[in-house]
Structure formats: structure tokens, C-alpha cells
N, C-alpha and C. Protein backbone atom coordinates (compact mmCIF):
# COMPACT_ATOMS: atom_id res chain seq x y z
N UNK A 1 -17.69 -93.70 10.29
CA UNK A 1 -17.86 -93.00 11.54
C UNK A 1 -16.48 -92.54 12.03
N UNK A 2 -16.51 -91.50 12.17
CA UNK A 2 -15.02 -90.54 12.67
C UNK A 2 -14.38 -91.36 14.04
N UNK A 3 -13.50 -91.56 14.36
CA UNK A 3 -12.39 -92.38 15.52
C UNK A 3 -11.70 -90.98 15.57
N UNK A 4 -11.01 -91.25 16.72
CA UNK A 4 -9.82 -90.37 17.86
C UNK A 4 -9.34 -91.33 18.48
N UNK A 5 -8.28 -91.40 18.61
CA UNK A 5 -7.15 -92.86 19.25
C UNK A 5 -6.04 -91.98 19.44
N UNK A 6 -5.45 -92.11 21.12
CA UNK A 6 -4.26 -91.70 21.32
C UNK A 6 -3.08 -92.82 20.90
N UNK A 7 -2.18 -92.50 20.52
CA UNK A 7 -1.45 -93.86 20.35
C UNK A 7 -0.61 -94.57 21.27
N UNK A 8 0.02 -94.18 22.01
CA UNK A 8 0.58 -94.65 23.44
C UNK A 8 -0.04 -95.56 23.90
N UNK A 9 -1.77 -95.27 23.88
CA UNK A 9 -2.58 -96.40 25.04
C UNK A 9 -4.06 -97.00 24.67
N UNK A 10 -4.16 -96.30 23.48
CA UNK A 10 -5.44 -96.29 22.66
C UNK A 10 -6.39 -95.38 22.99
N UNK A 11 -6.52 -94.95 23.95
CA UNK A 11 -7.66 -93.98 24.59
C UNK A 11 -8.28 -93.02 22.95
N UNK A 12 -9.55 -92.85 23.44
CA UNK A 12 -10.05 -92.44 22.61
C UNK A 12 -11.79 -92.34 22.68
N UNK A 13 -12.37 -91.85 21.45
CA UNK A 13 -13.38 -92.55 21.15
C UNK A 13 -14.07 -92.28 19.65
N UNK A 14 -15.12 -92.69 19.23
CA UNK A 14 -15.56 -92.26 18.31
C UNK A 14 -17.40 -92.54 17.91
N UNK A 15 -17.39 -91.80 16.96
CA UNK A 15 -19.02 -91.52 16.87
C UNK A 15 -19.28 -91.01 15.63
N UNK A 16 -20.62 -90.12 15.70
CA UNK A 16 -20.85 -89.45 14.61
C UNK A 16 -20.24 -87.98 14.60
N UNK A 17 -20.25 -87.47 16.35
CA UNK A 17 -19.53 -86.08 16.41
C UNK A 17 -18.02 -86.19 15.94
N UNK A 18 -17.97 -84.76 15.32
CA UNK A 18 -16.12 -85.04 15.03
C UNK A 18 -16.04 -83.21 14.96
N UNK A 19 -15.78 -82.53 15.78
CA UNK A 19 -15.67 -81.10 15.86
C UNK A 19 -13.97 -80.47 16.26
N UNK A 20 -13.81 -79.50 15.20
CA UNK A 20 -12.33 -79.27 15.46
C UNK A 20 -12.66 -77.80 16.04
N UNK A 21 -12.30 -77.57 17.51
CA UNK A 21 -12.75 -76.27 18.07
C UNK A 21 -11.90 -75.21 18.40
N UNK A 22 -12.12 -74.49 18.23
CA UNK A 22 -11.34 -72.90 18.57
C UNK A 22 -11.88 -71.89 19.36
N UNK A 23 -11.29 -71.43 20.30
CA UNK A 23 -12.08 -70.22 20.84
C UNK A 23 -11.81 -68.55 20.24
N UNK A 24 -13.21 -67.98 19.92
CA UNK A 24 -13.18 -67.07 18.94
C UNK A 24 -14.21 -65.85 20.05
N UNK A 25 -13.14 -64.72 20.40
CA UNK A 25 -13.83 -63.41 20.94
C UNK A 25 -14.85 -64.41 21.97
N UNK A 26 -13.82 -64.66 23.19
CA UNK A 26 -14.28 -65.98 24.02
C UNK A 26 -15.25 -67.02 24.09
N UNK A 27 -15.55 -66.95 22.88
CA UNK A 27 -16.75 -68.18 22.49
C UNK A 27 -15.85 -69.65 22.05
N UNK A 28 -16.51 -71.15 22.35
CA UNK A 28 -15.87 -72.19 21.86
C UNK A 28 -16.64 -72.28 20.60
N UNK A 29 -16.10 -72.45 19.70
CA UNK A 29 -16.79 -72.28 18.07
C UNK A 29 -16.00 -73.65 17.35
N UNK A 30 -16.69 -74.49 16.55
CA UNK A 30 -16.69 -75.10 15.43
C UNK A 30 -15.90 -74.62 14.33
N UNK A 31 -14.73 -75.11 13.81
CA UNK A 31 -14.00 -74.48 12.58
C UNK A 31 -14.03 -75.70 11.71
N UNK A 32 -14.17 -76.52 11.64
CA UNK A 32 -13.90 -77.67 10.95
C UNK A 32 -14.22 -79.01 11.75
N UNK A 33 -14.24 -80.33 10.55
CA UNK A 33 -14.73 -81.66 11.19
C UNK A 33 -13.22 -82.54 11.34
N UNK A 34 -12.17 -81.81 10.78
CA UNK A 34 -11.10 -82.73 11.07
C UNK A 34 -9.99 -81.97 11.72
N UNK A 35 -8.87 -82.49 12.06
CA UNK A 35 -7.99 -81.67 12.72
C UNK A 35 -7.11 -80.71 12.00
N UNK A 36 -6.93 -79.42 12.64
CA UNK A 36 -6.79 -78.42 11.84
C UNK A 36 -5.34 -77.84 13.50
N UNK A 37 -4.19 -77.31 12.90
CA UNK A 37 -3.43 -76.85 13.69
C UNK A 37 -4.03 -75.59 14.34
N UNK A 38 -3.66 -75.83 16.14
CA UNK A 38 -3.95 -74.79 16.45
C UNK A 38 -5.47 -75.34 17.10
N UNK A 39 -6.36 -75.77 16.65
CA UNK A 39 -7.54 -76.29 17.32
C UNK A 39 -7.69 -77.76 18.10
N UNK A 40 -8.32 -77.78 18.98
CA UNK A 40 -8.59 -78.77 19.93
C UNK A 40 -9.76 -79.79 19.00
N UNK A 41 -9.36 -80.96 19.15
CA UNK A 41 -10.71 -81.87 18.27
C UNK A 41 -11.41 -82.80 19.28
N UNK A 42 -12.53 -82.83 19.31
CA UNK A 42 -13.84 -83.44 20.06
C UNK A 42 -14.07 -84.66 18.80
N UNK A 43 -14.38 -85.81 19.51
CA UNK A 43 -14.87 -86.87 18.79
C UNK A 43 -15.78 -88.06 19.68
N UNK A 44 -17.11 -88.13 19.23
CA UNK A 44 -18.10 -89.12 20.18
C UNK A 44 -18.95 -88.93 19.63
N UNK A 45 -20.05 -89.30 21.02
CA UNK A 45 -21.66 -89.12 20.51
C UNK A 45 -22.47 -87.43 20.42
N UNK A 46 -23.50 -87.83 19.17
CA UNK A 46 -24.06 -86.29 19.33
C UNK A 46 -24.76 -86.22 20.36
N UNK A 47 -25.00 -86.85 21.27
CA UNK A 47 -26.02 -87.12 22.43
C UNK A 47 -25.53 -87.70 23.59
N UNK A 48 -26.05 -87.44 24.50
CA UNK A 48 -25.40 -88.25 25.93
C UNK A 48 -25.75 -89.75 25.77
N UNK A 49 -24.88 -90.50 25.96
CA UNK A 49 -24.48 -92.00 26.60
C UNK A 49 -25.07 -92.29 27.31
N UNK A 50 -26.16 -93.29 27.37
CA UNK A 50 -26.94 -93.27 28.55
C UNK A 50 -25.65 -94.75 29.50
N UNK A 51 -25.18 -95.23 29.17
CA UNK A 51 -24.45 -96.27 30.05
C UNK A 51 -23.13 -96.08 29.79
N UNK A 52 -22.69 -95.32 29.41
CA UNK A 52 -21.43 -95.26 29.24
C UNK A 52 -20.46 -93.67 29.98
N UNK A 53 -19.08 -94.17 30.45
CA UNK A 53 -18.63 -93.04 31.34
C UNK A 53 -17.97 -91.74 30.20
N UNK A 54 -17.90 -91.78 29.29
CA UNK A 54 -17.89 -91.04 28.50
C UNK A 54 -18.74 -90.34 27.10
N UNK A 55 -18.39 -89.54 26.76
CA UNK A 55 -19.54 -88.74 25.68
C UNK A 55 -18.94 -88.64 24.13
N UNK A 56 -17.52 -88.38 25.16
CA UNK A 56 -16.69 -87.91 23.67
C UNK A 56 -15.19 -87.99 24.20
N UNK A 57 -14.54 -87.18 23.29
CA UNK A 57 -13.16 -87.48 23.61
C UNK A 57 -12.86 -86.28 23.25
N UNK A 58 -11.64 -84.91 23.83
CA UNK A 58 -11.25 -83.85 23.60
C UNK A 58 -9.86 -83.77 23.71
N UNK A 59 -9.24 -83.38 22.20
CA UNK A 59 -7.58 -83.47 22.81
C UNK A 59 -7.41 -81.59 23.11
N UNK A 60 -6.14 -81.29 23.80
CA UNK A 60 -5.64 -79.75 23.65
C UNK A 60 -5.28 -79.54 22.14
N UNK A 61 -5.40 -78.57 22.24
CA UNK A 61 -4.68 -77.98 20.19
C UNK A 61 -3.77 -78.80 20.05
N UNK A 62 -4.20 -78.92 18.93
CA UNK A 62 -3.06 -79.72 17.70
C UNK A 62 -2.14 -78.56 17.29
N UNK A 63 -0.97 -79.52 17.59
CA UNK A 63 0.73 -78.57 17.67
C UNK A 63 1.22 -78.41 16.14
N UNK A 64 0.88 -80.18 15.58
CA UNK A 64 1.45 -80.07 14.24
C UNK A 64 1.05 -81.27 13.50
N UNK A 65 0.61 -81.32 12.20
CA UNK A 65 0.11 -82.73 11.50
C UNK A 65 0.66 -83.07 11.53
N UNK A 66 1.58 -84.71 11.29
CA UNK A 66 2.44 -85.58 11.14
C UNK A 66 2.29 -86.02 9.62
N UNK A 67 0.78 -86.56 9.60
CA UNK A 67 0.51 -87.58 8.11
C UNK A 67 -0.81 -87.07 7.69
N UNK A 68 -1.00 -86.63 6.57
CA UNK A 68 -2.89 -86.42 6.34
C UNK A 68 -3.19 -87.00 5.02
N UNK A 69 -3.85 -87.80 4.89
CA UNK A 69 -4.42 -88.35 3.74
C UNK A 69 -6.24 -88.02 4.19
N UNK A 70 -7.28 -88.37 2.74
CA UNK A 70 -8.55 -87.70 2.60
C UNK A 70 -9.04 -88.28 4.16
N UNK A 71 -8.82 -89.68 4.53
CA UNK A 71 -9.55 -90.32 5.74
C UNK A 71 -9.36 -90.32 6.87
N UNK A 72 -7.80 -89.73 6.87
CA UNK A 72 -6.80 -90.40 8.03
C UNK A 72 -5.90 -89.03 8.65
N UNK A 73 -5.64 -88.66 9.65
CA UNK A 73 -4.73 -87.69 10.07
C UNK A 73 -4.04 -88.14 11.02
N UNK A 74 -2.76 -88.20 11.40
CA UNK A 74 -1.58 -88.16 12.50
C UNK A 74 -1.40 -86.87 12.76
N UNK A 75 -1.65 -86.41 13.96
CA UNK A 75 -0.80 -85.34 14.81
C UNK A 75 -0.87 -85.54 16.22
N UNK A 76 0.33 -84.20 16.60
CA UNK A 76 0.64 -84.26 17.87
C UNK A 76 -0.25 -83.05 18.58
N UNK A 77 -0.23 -83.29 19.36
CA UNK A 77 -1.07 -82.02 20.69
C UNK A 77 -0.04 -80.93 21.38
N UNK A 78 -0.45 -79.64 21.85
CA UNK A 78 0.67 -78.65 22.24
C UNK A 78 0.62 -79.32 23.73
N UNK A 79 -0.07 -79.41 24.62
CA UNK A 79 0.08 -79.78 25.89
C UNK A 79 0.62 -80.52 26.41
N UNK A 80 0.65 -81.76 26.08
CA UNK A 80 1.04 -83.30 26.57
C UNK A 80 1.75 -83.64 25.49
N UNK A 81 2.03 -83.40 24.36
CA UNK A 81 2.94 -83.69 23.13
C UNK A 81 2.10 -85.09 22.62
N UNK A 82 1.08 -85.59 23.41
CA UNK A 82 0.43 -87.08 22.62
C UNK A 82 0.45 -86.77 21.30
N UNK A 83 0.17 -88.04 20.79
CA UNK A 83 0.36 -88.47 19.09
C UNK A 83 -1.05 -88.89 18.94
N UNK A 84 -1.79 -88.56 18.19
CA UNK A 84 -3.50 -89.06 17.90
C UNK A 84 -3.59 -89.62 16.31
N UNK A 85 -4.21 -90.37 16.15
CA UNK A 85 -4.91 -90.74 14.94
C UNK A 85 -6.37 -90.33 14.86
N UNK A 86 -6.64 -89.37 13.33
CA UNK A 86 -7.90 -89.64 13.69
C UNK A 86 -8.78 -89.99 12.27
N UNK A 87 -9.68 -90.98 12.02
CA UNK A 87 -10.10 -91.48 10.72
C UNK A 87 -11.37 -90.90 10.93
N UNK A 88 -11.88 -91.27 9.42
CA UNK A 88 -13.16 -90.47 9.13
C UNK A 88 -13.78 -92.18 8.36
């Protein structure tokens, strides 16, 4: 099951969703399931939470990979410069 973890504080979450998004001719569109530079990545449930204060987790675009192996990615975000992990 796909994880998103900021590393500073842990924040995060994870699920079965794992969507790397882009906006395309102002639509938010799906480009990929892992993080890809340049796109924002969503990671949670495919469905609403019925008890829980969150759904998912959304970082701003990814600035730049750090580490990528088949399971595992390190990068940073353009906005806030956070550092994320995210496994598959």
C-alpha cells in the first residue's frame, strides 16, 4: 500500500490512492502513480473516511527527486522546500 511521509514531522498518509497530478488546459489530471517532477502527489483513501479528519495527503509539485529506487522515492517540493518519502 503506497505511504507519503513528510520527513521533518512525519505527516502524511497512505492508502490505496497514490495519484501524481498536473494541471493540463485547466483541468487537474492524473499523470502517473508515483512522483514525477513538476507534479503534485495525492496519497490516501479511494473513498471518504468515515472517522477520520483526513482523506488523503497532497504535497505542491515536486521540485526535484533526491533518491528513486522501484519502491521508494525521496524528493523535495517547490513551495515549502519539504523533503517527502514516498513507498509503494
Amino acid at each position: 500500500m503506497p505511504s507519503l511521509t513528510r520527513t521533518r514531522d512525519g505527516a502524511g498518509d497512505s492508502g490505496a490512492l497514490s495519484q501524481a497530478l498536473d494541471v493540463k488546459d485547466g483541468q487537474l489530471v492524473v499523470v502517473g502513480n508515483r512522483p514525477i517532477v513538476g507534479a503534485a502527489m495525492r496519497v490516501g483513501s479511494l473513498t471518504a473516511r468515515s472517522y477520520s479528519g483526513q482523506d488523503y495527503w497532497t504535497t505542491t509539485r515536486v521540485a526535484e527527486i533526491l533518491e528513486e529506487r522501484e519502491d521508494y522515492v525521496r524528493f523535495k517540493t517547490v513551495s515549502s522546500g519539504s523533503e517527502y518519502v514516498w513507498r509503494d
